[in-house]
PDB file of N, CA and C in Angstrom:
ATOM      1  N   UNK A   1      24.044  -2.195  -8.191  1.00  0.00           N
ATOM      2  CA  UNK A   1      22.942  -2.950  -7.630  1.00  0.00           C
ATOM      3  C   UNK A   1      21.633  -2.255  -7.978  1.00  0.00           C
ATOM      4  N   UNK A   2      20.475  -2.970  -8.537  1.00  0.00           N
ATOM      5  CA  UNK A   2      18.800  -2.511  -8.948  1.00  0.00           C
ATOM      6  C   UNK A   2      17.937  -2.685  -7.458  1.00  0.00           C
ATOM      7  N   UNK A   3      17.573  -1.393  -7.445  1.00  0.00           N
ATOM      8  CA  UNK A   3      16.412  -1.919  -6.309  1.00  0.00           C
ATOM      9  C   UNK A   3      15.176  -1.764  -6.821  1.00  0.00           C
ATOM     10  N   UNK A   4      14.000  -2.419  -6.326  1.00  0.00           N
ATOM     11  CA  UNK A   4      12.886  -2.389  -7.011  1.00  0.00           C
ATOM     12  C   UNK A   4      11.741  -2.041  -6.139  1.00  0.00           C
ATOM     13  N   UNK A   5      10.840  -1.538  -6.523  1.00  0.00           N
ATOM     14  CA  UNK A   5      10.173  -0.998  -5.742  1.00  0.00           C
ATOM     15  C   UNK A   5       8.899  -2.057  -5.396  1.00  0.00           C
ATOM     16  N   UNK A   6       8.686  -2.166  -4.090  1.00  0.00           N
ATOM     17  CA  UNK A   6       7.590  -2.993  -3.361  1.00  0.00           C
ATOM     18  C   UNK A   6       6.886  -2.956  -3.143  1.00  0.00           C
ATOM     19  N   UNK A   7       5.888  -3.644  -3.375  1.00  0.00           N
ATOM     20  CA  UNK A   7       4.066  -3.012  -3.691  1.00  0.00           C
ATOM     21  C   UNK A   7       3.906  -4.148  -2.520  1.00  0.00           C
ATOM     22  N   UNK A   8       2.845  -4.563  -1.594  1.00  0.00           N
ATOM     23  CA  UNK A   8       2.149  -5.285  -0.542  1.00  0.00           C
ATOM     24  C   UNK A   8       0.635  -5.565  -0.979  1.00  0.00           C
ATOM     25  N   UNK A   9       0.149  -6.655  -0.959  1.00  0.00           N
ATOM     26  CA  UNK A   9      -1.184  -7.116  -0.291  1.00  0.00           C
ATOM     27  C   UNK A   9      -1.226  -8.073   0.283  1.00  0.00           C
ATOM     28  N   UNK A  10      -1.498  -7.851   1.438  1.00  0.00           N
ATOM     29  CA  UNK A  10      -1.711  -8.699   2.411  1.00  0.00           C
ATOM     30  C   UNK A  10      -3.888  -8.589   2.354  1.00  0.00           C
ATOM     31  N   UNK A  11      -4.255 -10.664   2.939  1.00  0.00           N
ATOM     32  CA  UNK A  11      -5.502 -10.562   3.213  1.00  0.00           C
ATOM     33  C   UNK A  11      -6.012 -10.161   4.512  1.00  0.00           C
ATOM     34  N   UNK A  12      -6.792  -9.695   4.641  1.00  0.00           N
ATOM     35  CA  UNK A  12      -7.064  -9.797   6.752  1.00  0.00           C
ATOM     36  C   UNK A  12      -8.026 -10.787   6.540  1.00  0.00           C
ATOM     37  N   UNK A  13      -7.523 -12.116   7.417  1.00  0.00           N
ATOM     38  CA  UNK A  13      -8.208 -12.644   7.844  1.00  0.00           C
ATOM     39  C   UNK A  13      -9.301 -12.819   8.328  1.00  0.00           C
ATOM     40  N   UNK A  14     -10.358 -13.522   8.214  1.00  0.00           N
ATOM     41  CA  UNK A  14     -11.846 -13.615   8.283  1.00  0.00           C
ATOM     42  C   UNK A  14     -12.772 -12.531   8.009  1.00  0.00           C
ATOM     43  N   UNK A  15     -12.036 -11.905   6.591  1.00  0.00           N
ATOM     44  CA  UNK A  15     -12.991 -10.733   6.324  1.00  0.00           C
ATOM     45  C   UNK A  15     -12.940 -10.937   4.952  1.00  0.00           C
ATOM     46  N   UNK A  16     -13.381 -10.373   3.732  1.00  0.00           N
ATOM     47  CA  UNK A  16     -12.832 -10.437   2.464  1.00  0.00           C
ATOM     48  C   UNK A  16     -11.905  -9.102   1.897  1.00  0.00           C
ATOM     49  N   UNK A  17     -11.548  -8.946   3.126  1.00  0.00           N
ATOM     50  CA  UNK A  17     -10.733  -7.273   2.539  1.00  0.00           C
ATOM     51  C   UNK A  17      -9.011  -7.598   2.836  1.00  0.00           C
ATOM     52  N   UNK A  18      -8.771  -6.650   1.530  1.00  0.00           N
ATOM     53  CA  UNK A  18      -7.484  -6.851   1.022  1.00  0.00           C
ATOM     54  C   UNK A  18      -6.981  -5.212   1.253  1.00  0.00           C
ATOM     55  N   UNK A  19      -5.698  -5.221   2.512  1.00  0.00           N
ATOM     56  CA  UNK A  19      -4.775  -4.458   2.383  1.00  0.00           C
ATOM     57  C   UNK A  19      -3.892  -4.088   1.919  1.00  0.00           C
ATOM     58  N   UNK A  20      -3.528  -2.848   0.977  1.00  0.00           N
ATOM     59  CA  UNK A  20      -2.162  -3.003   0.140  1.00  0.00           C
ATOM     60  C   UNK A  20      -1.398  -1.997   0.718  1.00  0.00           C
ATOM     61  N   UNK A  21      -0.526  -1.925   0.482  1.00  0.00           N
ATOM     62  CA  UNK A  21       0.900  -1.144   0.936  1.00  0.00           C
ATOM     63  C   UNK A  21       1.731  -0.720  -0.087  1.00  0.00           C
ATOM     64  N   UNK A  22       1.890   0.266  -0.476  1.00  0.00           N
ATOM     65  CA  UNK A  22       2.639   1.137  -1.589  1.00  0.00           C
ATOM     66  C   UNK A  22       4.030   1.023  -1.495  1.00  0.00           C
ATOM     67  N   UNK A  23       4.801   1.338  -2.283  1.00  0.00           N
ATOM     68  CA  UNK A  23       6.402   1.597  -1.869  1.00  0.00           C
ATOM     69  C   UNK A  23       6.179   2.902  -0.965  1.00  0.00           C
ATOM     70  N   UNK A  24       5.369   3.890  -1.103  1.00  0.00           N
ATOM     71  CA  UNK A  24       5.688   5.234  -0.693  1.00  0.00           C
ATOM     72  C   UNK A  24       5.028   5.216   0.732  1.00  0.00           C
ATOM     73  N   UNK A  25       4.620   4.214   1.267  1.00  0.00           N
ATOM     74  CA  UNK A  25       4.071   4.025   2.190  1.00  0.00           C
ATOM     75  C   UNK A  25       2.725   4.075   2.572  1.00  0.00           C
ATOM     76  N   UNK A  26       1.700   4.601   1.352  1.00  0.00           N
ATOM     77  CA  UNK A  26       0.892   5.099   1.028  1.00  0.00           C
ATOM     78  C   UNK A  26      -0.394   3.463   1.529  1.00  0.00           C
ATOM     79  N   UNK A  27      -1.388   3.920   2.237  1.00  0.00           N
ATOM     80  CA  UNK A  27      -1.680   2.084   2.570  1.00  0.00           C
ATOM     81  C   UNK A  27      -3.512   2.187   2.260  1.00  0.00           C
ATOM     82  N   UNK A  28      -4.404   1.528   2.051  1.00  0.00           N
ATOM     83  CA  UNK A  28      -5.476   1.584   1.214  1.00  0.00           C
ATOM     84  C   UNK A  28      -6.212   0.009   1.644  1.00  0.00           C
ATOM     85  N   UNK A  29      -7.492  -0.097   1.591  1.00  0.00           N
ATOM     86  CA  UNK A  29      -7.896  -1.191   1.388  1.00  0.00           C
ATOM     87  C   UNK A  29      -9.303  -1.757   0.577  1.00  0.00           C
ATOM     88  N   UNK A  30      -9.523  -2.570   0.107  1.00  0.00           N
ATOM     89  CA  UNK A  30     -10.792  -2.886  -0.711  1.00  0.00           C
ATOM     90  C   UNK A  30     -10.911  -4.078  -1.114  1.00  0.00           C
ATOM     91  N   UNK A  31     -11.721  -4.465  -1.604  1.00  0.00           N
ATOM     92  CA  UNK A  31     -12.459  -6.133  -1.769  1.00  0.00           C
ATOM     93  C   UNK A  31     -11.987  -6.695  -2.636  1.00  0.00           C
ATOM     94  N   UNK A  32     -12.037  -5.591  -3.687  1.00  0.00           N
ATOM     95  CA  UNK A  32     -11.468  -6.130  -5.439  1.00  0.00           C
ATOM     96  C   UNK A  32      -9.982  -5.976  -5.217  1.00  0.00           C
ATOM     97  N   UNK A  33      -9.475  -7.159  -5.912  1.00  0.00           N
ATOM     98  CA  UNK A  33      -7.777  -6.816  -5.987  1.00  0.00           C
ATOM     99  C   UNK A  33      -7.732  -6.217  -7.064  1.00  0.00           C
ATOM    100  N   UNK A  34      -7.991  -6.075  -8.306  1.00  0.00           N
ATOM    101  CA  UNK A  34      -7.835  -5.172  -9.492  1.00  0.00           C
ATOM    102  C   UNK A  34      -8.033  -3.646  -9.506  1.00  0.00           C
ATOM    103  N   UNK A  35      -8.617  -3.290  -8.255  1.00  0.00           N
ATOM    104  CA  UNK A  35      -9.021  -2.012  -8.055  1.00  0.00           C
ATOM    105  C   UNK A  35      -7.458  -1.690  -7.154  1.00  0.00           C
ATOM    106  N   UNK A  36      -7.224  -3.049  -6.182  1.00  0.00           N
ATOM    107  CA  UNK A  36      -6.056  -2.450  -5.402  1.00  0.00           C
ATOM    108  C   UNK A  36      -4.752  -2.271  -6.357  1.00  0.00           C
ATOM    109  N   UNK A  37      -4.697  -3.221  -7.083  1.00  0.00           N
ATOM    110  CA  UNK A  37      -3.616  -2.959  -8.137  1.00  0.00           C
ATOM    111  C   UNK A  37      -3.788  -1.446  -8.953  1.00  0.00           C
ATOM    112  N   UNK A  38      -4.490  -1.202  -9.299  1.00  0.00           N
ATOM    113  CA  UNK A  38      -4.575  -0.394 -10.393  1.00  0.00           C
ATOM    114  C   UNK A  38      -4.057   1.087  -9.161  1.00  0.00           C
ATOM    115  N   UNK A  39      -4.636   1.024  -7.913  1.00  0.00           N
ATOM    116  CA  UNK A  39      -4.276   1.906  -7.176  1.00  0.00           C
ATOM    117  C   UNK A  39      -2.936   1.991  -6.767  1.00  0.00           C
ATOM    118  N   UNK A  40      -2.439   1.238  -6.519  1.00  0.00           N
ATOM    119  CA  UNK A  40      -1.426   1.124  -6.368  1.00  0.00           C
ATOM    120  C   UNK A  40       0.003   1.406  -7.705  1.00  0.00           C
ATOM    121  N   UNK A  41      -0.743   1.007  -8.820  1.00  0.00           N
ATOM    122  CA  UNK A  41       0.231   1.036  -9.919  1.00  0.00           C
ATOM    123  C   UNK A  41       0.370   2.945 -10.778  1.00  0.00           C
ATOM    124  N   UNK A  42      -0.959   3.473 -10.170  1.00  0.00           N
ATOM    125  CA  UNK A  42      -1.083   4.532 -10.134  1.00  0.00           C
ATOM    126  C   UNK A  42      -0.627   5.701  -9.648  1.00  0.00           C
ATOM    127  N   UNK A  43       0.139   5.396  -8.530  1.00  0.00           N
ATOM    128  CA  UNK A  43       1.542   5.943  -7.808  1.00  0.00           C
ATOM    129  C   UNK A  43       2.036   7.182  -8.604  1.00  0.00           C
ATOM    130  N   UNK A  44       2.017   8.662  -8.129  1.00  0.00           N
ATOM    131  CA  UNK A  44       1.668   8.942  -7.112  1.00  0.00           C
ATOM    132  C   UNK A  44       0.168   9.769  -6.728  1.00  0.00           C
ATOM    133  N   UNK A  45      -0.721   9.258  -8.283  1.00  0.00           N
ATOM    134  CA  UNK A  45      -1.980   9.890  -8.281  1.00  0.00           C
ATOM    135  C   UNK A  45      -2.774   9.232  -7.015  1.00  0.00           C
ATOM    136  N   UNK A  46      -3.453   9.408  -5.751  1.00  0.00           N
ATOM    137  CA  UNK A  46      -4.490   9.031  -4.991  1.00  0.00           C
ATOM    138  C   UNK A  46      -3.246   8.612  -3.615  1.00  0.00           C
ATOM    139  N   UNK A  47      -2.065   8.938  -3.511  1.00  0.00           N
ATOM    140  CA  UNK A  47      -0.818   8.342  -2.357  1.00  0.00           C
ATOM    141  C   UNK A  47      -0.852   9.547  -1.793  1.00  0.00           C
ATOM    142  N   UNK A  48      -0.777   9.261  -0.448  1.00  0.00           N
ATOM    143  CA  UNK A  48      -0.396   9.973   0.701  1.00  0.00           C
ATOM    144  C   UNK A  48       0.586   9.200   1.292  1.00  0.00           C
ATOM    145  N   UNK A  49       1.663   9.695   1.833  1.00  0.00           N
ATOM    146  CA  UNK A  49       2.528   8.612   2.724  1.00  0.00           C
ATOM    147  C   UNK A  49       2.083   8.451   4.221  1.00  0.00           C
ATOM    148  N   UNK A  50       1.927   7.562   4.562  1.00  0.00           N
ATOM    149  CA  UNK A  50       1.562   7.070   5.828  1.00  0.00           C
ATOM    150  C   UNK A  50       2.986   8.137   6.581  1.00  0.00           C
ATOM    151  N   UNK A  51       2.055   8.164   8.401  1.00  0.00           N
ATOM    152  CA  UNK A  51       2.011   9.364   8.869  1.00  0.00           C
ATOM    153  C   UNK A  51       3.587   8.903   9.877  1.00  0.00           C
ATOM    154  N   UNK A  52       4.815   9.318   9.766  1.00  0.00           N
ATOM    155  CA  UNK A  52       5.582   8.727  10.654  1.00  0.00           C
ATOM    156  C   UNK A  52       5.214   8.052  11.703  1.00  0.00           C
ATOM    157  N   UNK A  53       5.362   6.898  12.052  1.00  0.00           N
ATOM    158  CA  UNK A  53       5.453   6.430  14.058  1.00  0.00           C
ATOM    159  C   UNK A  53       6.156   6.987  14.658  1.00  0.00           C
ATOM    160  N   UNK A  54       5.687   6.632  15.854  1.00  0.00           N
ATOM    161  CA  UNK A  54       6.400   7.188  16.959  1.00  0.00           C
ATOM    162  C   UNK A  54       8.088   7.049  16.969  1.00  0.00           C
ATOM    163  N   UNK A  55       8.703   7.755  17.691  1.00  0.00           N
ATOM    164  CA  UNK A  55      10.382   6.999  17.944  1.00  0.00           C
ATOM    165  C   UNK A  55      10.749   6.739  16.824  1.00  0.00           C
ATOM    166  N   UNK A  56      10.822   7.163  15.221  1.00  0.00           N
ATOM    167  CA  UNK A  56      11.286   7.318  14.350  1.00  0.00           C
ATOM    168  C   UNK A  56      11.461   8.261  13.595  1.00  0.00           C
ATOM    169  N   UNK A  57      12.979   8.454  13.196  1.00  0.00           N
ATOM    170  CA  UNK A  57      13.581   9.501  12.801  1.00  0.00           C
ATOM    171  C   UNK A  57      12.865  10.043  11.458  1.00  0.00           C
ATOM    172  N   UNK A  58      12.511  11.469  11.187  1.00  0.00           N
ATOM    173  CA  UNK A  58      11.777  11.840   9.618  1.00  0.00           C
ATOM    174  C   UNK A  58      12.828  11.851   9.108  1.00  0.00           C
TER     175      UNK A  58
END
């Protein structure tokens, strides 16, 4: 079985800003989608992994 790795942008509503979401958990936001892509495709230059939540195992 291939797994593939999952990139996110989601819009927020009534704003013009675009949230993306890394496979590595790594999460970012900005106006231009070509800037979010390129950040994102850039993996793991400019990624930090988002910080565990609560009540979940590291």
């Amino acid at each position: 079985m291939n797994t593939a790795e999952v990139y996110r942008i989601d819009w927020l509503p009534g704003t013009d800003v675009l949230h993306g979401v890394c496979h590595c958990g790594a999460e970012r936001t900005a106006q231009d989608p070509v800037e979010l892509w390129q950040w994102m495709l850039a993996h793991p230059e400019g990624h930090s992994p988002a910080p565990p939540q609560k009540g979940t195992a590291e």
